[in-house]
N, C-alpha and C. Protein backbone atom coordinates (compact mmCIF):
# COMPACT_ATOMS: atom_id res chain seq x y z
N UNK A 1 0.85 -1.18 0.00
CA UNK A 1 0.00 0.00 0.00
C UNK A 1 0.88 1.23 0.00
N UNK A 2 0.51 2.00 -0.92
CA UNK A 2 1.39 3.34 -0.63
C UNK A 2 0.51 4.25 0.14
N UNK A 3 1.93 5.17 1.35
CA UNK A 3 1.34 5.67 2.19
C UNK A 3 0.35 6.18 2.76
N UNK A 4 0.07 7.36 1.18
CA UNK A 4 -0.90 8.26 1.26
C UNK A 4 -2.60 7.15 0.85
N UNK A 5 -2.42 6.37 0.61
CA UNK A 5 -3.73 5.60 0.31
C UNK A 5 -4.31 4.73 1.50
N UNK A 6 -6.14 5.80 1.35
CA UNK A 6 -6.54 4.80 2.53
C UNK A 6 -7.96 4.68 2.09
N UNK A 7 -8.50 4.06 2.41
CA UNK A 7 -10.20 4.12 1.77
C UNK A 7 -10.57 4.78 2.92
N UNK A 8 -11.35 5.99 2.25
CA UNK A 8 -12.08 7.30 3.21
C UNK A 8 -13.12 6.90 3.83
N UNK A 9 -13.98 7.44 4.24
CA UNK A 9 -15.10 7.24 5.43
C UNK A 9 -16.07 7.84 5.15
N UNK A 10 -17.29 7.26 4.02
CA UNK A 10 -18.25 7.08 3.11
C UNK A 10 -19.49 7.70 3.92
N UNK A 11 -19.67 9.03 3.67
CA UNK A 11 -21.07 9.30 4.18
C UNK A 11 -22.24 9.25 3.58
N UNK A 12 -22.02 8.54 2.16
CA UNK A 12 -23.46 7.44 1.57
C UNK A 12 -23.19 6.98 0.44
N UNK A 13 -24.14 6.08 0.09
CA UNK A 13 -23.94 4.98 -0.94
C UNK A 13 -23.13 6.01 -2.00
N UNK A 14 -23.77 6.75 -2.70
CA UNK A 14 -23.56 7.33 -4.08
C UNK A 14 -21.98 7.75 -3.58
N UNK A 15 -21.26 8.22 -2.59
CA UNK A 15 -20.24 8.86 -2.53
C UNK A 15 -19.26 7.96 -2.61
N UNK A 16 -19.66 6.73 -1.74
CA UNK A 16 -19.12 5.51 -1.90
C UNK A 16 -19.00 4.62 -3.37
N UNK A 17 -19.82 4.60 -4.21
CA UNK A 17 -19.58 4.37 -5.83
C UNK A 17 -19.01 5.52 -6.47
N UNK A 18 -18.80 6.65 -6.64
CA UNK A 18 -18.31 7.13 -6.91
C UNK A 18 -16.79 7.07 -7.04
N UNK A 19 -16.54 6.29 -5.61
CA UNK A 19 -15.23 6.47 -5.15
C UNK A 19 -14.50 4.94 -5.93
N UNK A 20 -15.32 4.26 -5.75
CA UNK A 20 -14.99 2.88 -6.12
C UNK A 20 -15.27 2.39 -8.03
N UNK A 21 -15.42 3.58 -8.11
CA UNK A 21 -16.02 4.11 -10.00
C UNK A 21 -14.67 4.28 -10.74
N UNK A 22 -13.79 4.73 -9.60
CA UNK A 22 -12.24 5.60 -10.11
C UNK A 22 -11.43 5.11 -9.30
N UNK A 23 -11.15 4.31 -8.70
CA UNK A 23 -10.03 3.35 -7.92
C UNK A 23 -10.72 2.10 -7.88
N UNK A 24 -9.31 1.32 -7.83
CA UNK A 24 -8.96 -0.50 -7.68
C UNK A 24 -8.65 -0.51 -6.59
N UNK A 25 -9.24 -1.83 -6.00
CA UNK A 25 -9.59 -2.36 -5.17
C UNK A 25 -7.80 -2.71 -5.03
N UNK A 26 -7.50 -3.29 -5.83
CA UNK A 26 -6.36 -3.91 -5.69
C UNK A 26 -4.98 -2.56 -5.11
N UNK A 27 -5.32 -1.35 -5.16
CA UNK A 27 -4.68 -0.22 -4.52
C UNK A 27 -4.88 -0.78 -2.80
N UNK A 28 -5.67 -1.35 -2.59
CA UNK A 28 -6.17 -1.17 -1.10
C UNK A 28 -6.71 -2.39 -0.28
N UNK A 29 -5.73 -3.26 -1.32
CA UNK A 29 -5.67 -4.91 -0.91
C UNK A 29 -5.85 -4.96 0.59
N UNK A 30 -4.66 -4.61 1.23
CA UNK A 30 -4.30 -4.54 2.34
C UNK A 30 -5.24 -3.96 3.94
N UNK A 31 -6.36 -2.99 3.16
CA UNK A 31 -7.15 -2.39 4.06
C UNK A 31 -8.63 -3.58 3.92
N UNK A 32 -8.58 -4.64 3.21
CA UNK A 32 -9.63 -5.33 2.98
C UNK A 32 -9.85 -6.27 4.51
N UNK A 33 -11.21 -6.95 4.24
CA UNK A 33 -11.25 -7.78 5.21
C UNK A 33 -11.79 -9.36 4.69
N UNK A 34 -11.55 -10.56 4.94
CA UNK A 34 -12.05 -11.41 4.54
C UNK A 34 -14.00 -11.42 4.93
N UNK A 35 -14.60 -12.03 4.00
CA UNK A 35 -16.19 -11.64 3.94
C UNK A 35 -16.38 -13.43 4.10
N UNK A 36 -17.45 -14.20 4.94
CA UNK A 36 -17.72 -15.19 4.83
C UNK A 36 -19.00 -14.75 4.50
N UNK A 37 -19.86 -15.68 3.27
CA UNK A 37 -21.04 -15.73 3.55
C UNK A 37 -21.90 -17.31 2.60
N UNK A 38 -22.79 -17.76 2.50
CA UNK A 38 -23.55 -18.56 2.34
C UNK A 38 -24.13 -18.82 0.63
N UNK A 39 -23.82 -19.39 -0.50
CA UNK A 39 -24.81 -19.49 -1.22
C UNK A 39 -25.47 -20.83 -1.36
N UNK A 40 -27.17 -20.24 -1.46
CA UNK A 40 -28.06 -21.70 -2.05
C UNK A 40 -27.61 -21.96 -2.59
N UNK A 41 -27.83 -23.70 -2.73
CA UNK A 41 -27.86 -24.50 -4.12
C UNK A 41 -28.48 -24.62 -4.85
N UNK A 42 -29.72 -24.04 -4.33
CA UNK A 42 -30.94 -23.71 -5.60
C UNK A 42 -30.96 -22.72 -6.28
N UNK A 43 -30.25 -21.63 -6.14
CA UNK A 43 -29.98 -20.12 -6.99
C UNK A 43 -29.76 -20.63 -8.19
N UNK A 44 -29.00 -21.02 -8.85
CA UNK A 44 -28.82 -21.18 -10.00
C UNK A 44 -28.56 -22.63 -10.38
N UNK A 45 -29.21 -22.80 -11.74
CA UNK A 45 -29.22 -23.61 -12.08
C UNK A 45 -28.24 -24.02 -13.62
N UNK A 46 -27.66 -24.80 -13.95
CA UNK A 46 -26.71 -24.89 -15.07
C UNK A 46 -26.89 -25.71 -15.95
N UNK A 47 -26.88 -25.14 -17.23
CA UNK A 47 -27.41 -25.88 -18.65
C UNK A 47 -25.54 -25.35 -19.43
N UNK A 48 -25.46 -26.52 -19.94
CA UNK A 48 -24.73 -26.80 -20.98
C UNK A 48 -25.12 -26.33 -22.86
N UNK A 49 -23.97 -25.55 -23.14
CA UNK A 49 -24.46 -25.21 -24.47
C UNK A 49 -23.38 -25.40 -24.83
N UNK A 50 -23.01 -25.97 -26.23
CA UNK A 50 -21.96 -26.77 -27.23
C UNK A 50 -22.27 -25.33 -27.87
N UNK A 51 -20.45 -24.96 -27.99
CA UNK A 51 -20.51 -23.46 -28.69
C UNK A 51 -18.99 -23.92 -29.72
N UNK A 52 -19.06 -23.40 -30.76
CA UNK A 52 -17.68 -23.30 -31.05
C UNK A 52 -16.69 -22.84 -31.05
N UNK A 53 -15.51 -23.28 -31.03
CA UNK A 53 -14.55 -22.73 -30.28
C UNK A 53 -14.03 -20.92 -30.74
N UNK A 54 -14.01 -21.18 -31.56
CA UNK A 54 -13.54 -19.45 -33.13
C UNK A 54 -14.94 -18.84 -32.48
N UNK A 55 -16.24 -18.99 -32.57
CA UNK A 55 -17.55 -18.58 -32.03
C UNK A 55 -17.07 -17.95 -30.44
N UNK A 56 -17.18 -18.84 -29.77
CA UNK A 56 -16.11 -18.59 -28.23
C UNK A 56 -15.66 -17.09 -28.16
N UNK A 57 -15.15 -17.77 -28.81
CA UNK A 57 -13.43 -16.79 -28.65
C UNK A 57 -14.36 -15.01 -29.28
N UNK A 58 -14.59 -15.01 -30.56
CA UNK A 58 -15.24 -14.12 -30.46
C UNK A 58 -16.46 -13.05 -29.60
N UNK A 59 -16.94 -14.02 -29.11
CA UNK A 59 -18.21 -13.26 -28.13
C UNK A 59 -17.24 -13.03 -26.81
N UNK A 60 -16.17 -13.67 -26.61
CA UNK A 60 -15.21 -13.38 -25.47
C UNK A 60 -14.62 -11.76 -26.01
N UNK A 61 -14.05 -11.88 -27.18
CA UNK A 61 -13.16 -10.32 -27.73
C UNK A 61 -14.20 -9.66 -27.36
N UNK A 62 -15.67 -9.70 -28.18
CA UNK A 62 -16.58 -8.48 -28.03
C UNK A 62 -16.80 -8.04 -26.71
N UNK A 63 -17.29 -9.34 -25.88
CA UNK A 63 -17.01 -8.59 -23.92
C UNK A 63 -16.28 -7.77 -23.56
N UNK A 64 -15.14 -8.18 -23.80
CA UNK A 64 -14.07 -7.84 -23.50
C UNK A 64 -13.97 -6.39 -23.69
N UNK A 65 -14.14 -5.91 -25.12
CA UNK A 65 -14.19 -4.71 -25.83
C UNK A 65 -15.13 -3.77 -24.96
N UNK A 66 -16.08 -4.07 -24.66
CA UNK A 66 -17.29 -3.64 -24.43
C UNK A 66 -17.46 -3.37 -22.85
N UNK A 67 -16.33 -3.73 -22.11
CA UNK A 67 -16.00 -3.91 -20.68
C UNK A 67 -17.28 -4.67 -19.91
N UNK A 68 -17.52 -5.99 -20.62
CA UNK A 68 -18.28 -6.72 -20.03
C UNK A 68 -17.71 -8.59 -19.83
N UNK A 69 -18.71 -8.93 -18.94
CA UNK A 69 -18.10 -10.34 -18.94
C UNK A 69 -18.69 -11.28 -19.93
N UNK A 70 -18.57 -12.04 -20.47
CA UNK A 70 -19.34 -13.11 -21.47
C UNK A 70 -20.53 -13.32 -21.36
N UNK A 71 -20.89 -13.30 -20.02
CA UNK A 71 -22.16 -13.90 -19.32
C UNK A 71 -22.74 -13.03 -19.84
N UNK A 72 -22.19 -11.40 -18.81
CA UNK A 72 -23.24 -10.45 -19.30
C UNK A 72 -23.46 -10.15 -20.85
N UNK A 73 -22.77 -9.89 -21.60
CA UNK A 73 -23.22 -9.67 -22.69
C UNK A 73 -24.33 -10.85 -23.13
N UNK A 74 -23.87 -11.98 -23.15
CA UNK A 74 -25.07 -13.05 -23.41
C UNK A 74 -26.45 -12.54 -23.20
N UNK A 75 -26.53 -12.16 -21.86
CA UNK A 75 -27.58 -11.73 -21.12
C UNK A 75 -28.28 -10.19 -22.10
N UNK A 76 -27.60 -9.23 -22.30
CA UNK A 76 -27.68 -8.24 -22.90
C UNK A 76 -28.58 -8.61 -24.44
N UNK A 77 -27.85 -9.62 -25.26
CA UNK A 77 -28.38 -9.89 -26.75
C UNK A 77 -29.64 -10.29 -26.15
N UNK A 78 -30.18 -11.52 -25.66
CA UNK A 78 -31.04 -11.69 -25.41
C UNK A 78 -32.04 -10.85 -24.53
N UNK A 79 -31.73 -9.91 -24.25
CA UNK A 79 -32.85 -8.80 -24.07
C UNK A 79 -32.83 -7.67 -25.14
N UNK A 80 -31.91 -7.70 -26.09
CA UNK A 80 -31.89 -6.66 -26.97
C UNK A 80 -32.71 -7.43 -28.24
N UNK A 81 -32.85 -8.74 -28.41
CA UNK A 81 -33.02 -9.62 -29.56
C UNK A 81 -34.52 -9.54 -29.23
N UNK A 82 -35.23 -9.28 -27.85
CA UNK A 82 -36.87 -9.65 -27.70
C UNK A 82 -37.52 -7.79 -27.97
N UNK A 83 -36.48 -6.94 -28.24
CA UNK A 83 -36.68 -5.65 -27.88
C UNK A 83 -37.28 -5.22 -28.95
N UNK A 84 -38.60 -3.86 -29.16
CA UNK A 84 -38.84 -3.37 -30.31
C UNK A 84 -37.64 -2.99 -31.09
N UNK A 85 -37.01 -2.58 -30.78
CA UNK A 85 -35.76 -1.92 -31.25
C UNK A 85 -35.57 -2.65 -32.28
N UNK A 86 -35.03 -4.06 -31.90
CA UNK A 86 -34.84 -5.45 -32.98
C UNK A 86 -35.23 -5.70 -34.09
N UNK A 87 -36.85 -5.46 -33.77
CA UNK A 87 -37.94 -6.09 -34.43
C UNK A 87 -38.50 -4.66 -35.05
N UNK A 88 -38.05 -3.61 -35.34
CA UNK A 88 -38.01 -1.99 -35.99
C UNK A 88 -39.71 -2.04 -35.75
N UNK A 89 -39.59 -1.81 -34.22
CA UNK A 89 -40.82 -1.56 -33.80
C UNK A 89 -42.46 -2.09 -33.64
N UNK A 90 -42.02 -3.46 -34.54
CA UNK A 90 -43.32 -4.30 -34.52
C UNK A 90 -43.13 -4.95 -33.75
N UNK A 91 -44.39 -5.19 -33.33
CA UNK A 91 -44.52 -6.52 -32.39
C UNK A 91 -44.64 -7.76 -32.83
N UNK A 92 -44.00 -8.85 -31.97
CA UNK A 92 -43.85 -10.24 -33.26
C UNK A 92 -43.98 -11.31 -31.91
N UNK A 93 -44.59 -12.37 -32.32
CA UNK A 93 -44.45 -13.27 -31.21
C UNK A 93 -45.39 -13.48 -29.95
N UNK A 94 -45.70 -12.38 -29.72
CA UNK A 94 -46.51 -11.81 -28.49
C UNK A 94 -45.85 -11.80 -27.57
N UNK A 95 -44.92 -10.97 -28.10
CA UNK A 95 -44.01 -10.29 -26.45
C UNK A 95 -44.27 -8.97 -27.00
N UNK A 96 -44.93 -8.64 -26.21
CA UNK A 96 -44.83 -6.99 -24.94
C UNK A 96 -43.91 -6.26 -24.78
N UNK A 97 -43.47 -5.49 -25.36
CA UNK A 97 -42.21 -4.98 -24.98
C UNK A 97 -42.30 -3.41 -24.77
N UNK A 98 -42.62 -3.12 -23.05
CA UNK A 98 -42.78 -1.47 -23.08
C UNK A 98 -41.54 -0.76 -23.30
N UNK A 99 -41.51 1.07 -23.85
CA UNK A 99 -40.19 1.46 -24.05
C UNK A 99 -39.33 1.86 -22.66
N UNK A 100 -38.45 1.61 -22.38
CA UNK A 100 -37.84 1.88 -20.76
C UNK A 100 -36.66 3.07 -21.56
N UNK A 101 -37.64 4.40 -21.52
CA UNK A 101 -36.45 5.72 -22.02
C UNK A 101 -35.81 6.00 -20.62
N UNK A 102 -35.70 5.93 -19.66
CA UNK A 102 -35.34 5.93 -18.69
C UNK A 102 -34.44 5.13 -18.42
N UNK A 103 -34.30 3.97 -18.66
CA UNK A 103 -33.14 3.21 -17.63
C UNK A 103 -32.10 3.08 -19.34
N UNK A 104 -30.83 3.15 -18.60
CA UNK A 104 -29.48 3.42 -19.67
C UNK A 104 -28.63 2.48 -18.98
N UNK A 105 -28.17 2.10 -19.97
CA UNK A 105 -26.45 1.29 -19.88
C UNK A 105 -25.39 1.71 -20.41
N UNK A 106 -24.54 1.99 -19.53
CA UNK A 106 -23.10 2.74 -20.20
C UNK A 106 -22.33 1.87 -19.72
N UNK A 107 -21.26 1.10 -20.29
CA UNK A 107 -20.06 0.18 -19.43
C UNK A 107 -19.09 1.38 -18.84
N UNK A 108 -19.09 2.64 -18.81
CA UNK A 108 -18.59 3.61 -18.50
C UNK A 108 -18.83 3.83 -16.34
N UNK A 109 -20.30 3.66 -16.96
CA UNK A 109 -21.15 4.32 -15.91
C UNK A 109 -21.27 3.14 -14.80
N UNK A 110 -21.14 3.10 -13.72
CA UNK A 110 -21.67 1.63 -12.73
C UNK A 110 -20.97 0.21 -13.64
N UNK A 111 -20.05 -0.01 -14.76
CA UNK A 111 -19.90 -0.83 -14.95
C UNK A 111 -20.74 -1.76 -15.89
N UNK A 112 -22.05 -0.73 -17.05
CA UNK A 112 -22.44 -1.17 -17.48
C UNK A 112 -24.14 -1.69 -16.73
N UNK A 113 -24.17 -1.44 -15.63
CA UNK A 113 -25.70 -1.94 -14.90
C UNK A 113 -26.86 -0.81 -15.17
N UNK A 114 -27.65 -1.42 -15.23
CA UNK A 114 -28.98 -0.57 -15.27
C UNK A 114 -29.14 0.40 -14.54
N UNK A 115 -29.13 1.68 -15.35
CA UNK A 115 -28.90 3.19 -14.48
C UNK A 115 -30.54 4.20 -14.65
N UNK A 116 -30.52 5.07 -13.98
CA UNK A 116 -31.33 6.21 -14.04
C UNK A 116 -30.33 6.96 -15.00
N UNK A 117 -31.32 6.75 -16.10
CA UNK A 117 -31.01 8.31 -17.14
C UNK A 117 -29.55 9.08 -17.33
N UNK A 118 -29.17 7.70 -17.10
CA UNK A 118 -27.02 7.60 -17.21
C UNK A 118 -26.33 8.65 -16.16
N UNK A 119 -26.99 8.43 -15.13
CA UNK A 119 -26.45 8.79 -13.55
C UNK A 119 -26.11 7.48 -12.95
N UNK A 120 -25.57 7.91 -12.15
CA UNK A 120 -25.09 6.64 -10.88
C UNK A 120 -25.52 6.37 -10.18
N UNK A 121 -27.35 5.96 -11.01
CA UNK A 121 -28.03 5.50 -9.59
C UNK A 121 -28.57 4.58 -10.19
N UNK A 122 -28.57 3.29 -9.82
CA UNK A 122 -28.92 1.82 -10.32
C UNK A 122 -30.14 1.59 -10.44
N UNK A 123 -30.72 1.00 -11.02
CA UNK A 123 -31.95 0.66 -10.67
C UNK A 123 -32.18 -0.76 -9.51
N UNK A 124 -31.11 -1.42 -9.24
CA UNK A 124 -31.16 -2.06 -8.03
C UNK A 124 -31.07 -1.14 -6.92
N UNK A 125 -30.62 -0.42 -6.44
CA UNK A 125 -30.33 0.46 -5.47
C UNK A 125 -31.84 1.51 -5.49
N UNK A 126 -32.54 1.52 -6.17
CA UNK A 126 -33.85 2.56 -6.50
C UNK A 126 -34.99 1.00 -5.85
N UNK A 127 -35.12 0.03 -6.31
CA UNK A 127 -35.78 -1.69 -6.23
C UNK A 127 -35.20 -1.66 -4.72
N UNK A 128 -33.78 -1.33 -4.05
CA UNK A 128 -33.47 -1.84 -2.75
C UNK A 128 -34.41 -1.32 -1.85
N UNK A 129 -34.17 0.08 -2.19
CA UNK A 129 -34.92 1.14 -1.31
C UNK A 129 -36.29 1.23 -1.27
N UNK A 130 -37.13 1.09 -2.56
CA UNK A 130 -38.24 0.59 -1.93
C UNK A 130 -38.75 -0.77 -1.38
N UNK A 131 -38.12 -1.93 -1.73
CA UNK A 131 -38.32 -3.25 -0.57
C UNK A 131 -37.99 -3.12 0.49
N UNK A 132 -37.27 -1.91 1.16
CA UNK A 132 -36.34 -1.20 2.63
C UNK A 132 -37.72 -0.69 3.01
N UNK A 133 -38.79 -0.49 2.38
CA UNK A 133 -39.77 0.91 2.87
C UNK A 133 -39.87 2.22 2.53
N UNK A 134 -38.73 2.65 1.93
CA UNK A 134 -39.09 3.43 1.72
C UNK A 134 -39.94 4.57 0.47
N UNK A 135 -40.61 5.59 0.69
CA UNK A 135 -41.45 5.68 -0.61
C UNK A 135 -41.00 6.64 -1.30
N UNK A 136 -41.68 6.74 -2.36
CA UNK A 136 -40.95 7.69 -3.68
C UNK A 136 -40.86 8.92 -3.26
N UNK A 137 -41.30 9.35 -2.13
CA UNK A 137 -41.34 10.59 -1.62
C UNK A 137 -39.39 11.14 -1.08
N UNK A 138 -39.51 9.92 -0.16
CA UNK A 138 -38.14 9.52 0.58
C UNK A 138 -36.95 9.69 -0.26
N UNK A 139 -37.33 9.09 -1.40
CA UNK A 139 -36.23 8.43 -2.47
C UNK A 139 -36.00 10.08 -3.01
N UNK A 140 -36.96 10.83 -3.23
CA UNK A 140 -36.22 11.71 -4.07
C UNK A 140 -35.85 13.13 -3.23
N UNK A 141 -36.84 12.65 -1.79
CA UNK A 141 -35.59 13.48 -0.63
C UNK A 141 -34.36 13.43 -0.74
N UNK A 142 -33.82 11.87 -0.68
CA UNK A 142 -32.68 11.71 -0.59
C UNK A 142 -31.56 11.80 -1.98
N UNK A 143 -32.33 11.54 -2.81
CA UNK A 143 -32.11 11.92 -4.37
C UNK A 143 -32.24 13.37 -5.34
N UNK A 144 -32.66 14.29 -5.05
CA UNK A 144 -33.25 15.38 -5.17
C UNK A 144 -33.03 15.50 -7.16
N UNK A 145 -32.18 14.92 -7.03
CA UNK A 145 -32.16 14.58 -8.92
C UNK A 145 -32.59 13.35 -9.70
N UNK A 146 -33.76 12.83 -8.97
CA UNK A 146 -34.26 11.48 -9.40
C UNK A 146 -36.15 12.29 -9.67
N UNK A 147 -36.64 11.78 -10.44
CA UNK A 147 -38.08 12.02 -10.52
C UNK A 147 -38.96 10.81 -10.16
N UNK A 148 -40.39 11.08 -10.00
CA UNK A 148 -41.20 9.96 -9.54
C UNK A 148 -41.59 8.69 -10.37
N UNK A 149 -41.34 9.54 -12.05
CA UNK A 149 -41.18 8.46 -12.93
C UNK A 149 -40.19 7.67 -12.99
N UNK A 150 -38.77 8.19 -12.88
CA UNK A 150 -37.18 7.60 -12.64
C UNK A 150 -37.78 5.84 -11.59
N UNK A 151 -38.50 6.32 -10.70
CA UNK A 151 -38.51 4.97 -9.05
C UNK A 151 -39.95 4.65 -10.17
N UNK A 152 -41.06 4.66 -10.54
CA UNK A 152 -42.23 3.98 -11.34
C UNK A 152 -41.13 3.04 -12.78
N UNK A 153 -40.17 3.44 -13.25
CA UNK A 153 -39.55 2.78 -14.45
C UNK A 153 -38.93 1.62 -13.43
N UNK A 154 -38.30 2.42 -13.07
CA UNK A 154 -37.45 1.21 -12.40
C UNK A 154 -38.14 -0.38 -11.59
N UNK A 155 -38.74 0.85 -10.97
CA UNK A 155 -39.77 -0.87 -10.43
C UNK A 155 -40.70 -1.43 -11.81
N UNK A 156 -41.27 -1.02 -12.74
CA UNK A 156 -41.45 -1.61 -14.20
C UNK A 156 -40.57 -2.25 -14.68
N UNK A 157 -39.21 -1.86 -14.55
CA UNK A 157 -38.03 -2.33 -15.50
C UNK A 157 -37.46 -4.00 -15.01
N UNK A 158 -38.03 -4.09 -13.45
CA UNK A 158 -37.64 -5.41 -12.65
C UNK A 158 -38.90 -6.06 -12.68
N UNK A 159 -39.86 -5.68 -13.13
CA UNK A 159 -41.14 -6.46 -13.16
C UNK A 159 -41.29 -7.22 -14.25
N UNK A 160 -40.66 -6.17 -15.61
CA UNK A 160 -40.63 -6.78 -17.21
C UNK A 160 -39.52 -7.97 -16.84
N UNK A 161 -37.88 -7.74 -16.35
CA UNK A 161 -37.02 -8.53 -16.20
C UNK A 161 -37.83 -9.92 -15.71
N UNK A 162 -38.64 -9.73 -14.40
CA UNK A 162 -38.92 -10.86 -13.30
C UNK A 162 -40.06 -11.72 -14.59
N UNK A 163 -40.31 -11.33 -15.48
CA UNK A 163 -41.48 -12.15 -16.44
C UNK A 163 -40.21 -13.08 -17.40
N UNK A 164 -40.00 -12.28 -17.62
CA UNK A 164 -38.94 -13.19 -18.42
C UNK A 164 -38.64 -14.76 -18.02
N UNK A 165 -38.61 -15.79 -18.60
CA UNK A 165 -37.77 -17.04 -18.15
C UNK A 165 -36.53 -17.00 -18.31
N UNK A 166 -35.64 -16.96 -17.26
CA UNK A 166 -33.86 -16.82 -17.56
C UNK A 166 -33.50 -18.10 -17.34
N UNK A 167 -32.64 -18.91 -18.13
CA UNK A 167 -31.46 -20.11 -18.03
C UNK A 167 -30.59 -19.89 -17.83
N UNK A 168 -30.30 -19.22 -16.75
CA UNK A 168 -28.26 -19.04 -16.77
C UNK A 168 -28.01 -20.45 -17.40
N UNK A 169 -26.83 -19.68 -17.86
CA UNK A 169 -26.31 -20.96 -18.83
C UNK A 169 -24.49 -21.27 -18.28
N UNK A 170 -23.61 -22.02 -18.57
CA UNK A 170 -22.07 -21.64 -18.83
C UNK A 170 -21.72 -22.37 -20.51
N UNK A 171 -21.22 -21.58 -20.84
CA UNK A 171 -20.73 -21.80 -22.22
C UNK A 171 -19.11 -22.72 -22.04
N UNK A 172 -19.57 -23.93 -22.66
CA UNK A 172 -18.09 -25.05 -22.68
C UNK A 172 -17.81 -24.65 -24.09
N UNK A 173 -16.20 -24.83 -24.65
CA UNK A 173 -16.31 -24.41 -25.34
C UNK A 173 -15.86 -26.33 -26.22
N UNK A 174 -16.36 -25.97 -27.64
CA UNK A 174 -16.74 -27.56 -28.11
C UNK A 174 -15.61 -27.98 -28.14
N UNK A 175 -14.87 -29.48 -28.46
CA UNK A 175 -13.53 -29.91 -28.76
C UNK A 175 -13.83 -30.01 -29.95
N UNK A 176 -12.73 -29.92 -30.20
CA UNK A 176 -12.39 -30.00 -32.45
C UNK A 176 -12.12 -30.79 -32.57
């Protein structure tokens, strides 16, 4: 650790991402603490998909490029592939697809996660706070740059997600 580096003393979430937006963790190895905690075995479940290897390797470069992990991007096409956007605005299939002008993804911003209107405020962290109790009133006390539609998208935006059927998957890659 060099001297002058210490992780400061966070008087709230946003100041705290902010901080962790523009420094590595790995600066401040040393100030860490080991974390024990618990996962189900029922959280996720794992399906096998035969991919090819040159195939692989490519959707790995594009992650990569894109400052994402494989997974996520996976995850990304397949919500961009069910999207009007895709489908130049028709509806096909009978999926529903409302427009969410509100929630943005920047791999810039939070790392690419579902943001308010390409600020640094998640839409998990907007979903936390109201399963915490608190109401849209609260939220934009404490937010004073969030609107009442910003916390109505967001809880829409996890409702459209929660309909969805997801397969986490892991991608093997095939033998030649």
């Amino acid at each position: 650790m060099h001297e002058n580096k210490k992780i400061p003393e966070f008087k709230s979430y946003e100041e705290m991402t902010e901080f962790w937006d523009s420094h590595s963790v790995a600066d401040y190895w040393d100030q860490t603490e080991p974390a024990e905690f618990e996962i189900a075995d029922n959280v996720r479940r794992r399906y096998l998909v035969s991919v090819d290897r040159e195939l692989f390797g490519r959707v790995q470069r594009v992650a990569r490029t894109r400052g994402l992990s494989t997974e996520s991007l996976v995850k990304w096409c397949c919500v961009y592939f069910h999207s009007e956007k895709y489908h130049h605005g028709q509806k096909n299939r009978g999926v529903s697809m409302r427009e969410f002008n509100r929630i943005t993804f920047d791999r810039n911003i939070m790392g690419g996660r579902a943001c308010i209107r390409g600020m640094r405020v998640t839409v998990s962290l907007i979903v936390n706070l109201v399963a915490n109790g608190m109401a849209t009133e609260e939220i934009i006390d404490a937010y004073p740059y969030l609107e009442p539609e910003d916390i109505n998208q967001a809880l829409e935006y996890v409702a459209w997600l929660a309909e969805e059927t997801v397969h986490p998957m892991e991608l093997y890659i095939a033998a030649s």
